[in-house]
C-alpha atoms as a PDB file:
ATOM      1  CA  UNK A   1      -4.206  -2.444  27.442  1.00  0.00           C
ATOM      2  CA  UNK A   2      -1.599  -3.049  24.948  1.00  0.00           C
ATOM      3  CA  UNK A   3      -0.284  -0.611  21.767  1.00  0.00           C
ATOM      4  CA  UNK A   4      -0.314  -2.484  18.242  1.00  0.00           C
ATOM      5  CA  UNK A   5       0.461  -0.612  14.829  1.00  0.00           C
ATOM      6  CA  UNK A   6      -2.431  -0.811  12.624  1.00  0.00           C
ATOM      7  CA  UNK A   7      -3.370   0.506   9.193  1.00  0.00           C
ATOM      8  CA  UNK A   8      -6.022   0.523   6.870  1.00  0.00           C
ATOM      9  CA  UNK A   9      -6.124  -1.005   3.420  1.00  0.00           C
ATOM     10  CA  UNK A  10      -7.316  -3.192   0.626  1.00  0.00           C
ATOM     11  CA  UNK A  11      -5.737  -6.402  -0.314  1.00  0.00           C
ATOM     12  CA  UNK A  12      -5.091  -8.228  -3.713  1.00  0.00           C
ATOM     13  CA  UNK A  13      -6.147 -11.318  -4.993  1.00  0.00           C
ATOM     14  CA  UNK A  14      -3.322 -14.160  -5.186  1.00  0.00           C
ATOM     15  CA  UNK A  15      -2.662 -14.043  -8.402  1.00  0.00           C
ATOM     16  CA  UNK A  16      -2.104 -10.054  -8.995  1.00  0.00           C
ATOM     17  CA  UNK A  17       0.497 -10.862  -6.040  1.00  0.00           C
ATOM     18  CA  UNK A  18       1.774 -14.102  -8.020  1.00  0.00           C
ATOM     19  CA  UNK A  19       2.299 -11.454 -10.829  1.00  0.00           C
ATOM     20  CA  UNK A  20       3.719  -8.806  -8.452  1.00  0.00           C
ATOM     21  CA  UNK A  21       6.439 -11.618  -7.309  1.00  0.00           C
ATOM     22  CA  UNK A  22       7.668 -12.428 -10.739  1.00  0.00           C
ATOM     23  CA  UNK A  23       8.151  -8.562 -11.527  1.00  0.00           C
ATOM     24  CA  UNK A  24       9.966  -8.016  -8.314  1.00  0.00           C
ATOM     25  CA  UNK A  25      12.315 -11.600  -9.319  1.00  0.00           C
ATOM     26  CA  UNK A  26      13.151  -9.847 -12.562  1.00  0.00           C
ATOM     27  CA  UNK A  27      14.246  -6.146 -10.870  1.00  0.00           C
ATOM     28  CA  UNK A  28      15.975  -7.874  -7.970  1.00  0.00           C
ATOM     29  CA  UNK A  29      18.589  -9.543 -10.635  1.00  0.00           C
ATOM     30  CA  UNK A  30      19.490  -6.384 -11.770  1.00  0.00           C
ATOM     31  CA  UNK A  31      18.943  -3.830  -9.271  1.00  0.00           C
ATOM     32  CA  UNK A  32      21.607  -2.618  -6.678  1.00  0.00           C
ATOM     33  CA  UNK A  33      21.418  -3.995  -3.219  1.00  0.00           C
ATOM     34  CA  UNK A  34      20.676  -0.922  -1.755  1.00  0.00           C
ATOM     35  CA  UNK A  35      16.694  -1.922  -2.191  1.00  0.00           C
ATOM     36  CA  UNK A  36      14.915  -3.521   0.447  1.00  0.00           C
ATOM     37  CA  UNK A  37      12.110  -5.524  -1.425  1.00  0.00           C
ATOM     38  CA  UNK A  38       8.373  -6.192   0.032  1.00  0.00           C
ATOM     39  CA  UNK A  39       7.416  -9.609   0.555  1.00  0.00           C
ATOM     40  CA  UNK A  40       4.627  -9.731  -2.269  1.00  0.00           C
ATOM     41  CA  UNK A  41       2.582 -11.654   0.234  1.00  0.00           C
ATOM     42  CA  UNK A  42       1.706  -8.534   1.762  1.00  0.00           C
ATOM     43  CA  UNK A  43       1.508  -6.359  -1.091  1.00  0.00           C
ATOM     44  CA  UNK A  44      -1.592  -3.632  -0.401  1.00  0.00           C
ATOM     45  CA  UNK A  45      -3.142  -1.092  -1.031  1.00  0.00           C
ATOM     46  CA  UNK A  46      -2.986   1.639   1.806  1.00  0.00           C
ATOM     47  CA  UNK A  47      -5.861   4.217   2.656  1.00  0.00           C
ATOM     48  CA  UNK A  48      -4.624   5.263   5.892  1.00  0.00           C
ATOM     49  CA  UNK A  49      -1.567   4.212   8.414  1.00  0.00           C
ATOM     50  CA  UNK A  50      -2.617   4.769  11.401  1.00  0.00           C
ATOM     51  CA  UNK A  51       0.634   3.807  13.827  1.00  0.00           C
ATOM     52  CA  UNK A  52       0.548   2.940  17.679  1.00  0.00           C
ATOM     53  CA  UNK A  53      -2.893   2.261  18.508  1.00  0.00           C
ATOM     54  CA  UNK A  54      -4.506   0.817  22.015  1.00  0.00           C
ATOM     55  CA  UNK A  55      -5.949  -2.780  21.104  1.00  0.00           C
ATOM     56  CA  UNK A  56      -9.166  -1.179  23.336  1.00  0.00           C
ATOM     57  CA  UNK A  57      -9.454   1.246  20.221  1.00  0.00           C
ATOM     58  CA  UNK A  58     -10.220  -1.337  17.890  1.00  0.00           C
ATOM     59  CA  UNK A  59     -13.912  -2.197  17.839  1.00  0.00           C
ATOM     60  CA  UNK A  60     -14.164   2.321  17.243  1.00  0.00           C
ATOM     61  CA  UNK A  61     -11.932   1.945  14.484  1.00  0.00           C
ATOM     62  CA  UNK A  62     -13.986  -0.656  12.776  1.00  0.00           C
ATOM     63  CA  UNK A  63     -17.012   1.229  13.204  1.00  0.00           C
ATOM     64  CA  UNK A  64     -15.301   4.270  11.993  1.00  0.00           C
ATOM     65  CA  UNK A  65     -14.776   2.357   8.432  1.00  0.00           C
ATOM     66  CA  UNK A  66     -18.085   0.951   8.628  1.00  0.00           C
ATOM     67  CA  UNK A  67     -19.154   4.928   8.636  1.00  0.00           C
ATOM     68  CA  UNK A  68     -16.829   5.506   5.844  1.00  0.00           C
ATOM     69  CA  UNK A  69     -17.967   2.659   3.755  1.00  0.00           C
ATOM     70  CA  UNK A  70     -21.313   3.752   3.589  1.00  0.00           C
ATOM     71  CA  UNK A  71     -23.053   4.217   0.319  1.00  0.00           C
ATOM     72  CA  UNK A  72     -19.603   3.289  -1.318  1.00  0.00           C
ATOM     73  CA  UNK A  73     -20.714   0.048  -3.887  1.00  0.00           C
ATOM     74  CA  UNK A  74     -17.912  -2.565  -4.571  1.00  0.00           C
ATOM     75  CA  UNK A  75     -15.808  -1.283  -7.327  1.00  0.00           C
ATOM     76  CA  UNK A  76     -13.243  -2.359 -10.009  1.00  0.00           C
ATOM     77  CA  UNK A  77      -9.370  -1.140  -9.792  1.00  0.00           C
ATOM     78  CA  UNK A  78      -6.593  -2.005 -12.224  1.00  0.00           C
ATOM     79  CA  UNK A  79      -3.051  -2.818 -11.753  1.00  0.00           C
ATOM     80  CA  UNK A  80      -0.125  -2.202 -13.860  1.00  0.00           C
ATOM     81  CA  UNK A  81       2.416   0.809 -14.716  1.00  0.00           C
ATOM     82  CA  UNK A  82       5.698   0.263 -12.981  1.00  0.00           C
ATOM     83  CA  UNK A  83       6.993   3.879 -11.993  1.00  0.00           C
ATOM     84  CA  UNK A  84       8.556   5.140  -8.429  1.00  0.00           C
ATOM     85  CA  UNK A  85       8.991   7.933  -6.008  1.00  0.00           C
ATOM     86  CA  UNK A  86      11.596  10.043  -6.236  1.00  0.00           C
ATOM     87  CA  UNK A  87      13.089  13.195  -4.251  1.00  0.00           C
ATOM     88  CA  UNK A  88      16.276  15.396  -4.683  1.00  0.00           C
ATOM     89  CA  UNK A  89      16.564  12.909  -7.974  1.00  0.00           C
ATOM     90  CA  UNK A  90      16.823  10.011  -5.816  1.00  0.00           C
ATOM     91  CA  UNK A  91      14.669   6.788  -6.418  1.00  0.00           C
ATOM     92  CA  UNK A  92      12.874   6.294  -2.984  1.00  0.00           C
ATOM     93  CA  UNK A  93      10.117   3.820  -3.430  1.00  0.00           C
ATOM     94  CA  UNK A  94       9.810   1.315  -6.684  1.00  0.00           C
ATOM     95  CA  UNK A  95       5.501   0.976  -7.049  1.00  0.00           C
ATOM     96  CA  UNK A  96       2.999  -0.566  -9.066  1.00  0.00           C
ATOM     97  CA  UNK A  97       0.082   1.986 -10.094  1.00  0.00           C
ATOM     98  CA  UNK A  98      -3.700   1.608  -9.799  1.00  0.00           C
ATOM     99  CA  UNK A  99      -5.883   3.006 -12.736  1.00  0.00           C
ATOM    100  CA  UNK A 100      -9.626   2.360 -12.596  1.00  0.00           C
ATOM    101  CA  UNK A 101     -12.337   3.550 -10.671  1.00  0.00           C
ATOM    102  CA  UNK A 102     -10.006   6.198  -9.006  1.00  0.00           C
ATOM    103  CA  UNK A 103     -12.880   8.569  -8.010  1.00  0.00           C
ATOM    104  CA  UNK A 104     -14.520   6.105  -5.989  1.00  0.00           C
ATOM    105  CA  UNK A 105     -11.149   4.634  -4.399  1.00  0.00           C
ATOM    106  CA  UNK A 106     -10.469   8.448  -3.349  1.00  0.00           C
ATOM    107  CA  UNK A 107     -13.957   8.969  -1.817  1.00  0.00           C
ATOM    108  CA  UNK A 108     -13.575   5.859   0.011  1.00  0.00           C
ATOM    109  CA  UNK A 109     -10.143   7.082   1.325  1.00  0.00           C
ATOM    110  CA  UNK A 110     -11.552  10.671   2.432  1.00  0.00           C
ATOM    111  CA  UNK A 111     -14.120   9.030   4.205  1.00  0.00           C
ATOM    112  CA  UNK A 112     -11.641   6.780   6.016  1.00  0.00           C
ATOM    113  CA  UNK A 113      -9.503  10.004   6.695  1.00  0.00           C
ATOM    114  CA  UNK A 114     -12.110  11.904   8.241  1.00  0.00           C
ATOM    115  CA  UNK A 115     -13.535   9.542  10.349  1.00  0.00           C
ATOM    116  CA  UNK A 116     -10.404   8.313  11.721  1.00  0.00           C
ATOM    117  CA  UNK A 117      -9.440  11.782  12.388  1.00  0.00           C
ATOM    118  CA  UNK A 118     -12.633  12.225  14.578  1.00  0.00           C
ATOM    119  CA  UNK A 119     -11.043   9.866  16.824  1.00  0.00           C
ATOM    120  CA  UNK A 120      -8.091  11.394  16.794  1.00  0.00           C
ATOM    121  CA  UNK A 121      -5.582  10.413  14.471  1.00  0.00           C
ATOM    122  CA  UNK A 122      -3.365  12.910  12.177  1.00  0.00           C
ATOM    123  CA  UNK A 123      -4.579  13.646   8.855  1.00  0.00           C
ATOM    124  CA  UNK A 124      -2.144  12.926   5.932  1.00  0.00           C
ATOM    125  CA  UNK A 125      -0.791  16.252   4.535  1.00  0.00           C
ATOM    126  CA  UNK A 126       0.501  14.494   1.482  1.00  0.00           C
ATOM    127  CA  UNK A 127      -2.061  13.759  -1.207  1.00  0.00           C
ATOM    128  CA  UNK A 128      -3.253  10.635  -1.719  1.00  0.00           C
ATOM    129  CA  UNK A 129      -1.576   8.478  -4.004  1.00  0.00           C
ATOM    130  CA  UNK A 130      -2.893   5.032  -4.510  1.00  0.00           C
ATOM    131  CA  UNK A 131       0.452   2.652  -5.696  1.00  0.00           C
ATOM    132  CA  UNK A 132       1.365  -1.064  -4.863  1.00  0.00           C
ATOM    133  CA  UNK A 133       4.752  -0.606  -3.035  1.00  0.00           C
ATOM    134  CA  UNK A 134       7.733  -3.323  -4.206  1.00  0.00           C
ATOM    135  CA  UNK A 135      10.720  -1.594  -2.692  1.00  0.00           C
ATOM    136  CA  UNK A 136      12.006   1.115  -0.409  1.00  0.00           C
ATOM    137  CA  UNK A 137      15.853   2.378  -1.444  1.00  0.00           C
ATOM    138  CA  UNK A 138      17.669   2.397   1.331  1.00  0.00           C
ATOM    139  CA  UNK A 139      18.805   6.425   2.497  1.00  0.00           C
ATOM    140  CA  UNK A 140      22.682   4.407   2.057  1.00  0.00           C
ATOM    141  CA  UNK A 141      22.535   4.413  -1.966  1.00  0.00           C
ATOM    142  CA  UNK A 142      24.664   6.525  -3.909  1.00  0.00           C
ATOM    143  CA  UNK A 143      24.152   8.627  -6.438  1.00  0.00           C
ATOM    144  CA  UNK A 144      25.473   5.910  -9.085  1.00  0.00           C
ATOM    145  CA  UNK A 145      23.252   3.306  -7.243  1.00  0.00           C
ATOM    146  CA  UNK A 146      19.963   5.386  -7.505  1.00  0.00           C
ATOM    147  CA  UNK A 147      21.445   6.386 -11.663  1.00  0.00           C
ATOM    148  CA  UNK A 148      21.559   2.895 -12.237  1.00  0.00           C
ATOM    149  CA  UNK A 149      17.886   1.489 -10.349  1.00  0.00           C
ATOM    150  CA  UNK A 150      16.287   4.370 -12.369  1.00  0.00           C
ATOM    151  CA  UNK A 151      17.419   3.481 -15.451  1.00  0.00           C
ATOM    152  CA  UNK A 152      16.540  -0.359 -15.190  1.00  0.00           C
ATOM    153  CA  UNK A 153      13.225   1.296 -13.623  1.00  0.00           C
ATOM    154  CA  UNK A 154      12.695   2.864 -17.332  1.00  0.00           C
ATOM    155  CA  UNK A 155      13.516  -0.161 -19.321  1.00  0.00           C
ATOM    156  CA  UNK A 156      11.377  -2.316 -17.461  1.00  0.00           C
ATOM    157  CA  UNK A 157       8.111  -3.123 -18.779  1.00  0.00           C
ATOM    158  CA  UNK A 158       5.294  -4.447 -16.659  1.00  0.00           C
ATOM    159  CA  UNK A 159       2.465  -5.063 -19.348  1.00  0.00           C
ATOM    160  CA  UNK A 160      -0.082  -6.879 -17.098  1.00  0.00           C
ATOM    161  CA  UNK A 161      -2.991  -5.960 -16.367  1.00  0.00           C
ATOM    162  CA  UNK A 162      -5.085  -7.035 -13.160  1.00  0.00           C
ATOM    163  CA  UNK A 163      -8.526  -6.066 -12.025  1.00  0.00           C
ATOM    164  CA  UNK A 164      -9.034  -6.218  -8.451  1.00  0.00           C
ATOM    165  CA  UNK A 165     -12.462  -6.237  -7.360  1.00  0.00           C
ATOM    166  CA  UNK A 166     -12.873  -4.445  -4.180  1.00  0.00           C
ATOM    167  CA  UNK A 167     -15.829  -5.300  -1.794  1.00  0.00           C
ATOM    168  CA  UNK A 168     -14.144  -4.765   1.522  1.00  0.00           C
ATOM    169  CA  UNK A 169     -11.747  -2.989   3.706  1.00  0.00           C
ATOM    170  CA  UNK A 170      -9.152  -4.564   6.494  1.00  0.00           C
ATOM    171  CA  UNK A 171      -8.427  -3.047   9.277  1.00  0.00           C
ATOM    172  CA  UNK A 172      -4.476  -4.715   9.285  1.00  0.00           C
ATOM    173  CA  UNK A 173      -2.043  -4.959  12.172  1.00  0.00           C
ATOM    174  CA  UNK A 174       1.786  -4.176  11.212  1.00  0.00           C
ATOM    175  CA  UNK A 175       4.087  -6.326  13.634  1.00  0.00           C
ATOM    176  CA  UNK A 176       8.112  -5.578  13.172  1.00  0.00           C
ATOM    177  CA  UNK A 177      10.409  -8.383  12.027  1.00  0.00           C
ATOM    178  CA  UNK A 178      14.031  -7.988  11.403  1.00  0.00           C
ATOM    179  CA  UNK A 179      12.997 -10.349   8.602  1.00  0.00           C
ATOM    180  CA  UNK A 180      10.298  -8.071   7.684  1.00  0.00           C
ATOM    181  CA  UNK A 181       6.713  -6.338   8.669  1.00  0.00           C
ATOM    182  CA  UNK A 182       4.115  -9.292   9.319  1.00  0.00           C
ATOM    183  CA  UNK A 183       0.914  -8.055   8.622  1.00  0.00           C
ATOM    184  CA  UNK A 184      -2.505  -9.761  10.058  1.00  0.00           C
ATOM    185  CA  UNK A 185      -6.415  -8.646   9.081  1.00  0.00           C
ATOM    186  CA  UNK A 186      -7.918  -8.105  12.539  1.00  0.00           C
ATOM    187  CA  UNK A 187     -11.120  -6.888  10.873  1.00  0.00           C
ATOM    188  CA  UNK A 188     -12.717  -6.691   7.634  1.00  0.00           C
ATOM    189  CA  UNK A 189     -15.656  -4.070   6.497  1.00  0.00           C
ATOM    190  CA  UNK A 190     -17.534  -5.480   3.166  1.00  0.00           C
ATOM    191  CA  UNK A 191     -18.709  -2.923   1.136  1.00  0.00           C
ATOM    192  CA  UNK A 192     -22.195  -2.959   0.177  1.00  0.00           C
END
């Protein structure tokens, strides 16, 4: 028996990543160098991380979402709205926001929380917030670095507009690169 990291999330369509890739090309010109940028390959949307997790543990999990999913029809979601994260006035994460059927995206996600919490797994004590993340700034930034990201943040404008139909859930594996987080689907729910 082996620990992977898993999490739990919906994925895009290629071309709202295609689109996701050409925003991050136009803030990485401009931006400090204190971002780390997220390959737009694996650009997601999260409903629950889950961490360490035995590889035995994975046919429960998948049944777990299959419990969640239930009665939960394929929906619509938007993307656009560039905006980010920010604490003590410091930039943290640089995001793409999700409009759309939000009510049924949040159901969905309480589902997933409870039932993965039945097997054990921490609830989040943050409140869901569904985003597309671009970039983490790095805890090394100064306080003219994080000034300067948040302004270009503000006069950047992201006008397109995606739907993303969503008709299933992964169940993801997260596997640690010094180049980067490789993520693989090692399930999939459809919703019905």
């Amino acid at each position: 028996m082996s620990l992977i990291r898993v999490f739990i999330a919906i994925d895009l369509p290629a071309e709202v990543k295609s689109e996701l890739a050409g925003l991050e090309a136009q803030l990485k010109k401009n931006s400090p160098a204190v971002v780390k940028w997220v390959d737009p390959n694996g650009i997601h949307i999260t409903l629950k991380f889950l961490g360490e997790t035995s590889d035995a543990g994975i046919d429960e999990l998948l049944q777990a979402i299959q419990e969640a999913v239930q009665g939960v029809s394929p929906f619509q979601l938007e993307v656009r709205e560039l905006g980010s994260f920010t604490a003590s006035d410091r930039t943290q994460t640089i995001w793409v926001g999700v409009k759309g059927a939000l009510d049924t995206l949040n159901q969905l996600q309480k589902n997933i929380e409870a039932n993965t919490e039945l097997l054990g797994y921490k609830r989040e004590k943050r409140p869901y917030s569904p985003h597309l993340t671009l970039g983490r700034v790095r805890d090394i930034a100064c306080p003219s670095e994080s000034l300067r990201l948040g302004k270009l943040l503000s006069e950047t404008t992201f006008s397109a507009l995606h739907n993303v139909n969503v008709d299933a859930v992964n169940l993801m594996r997260s596997q640690l690169t010094p180049a980067g987080p490789i993520y693989t689907c090692i399930g999939q729910v459809k919703l019905k």
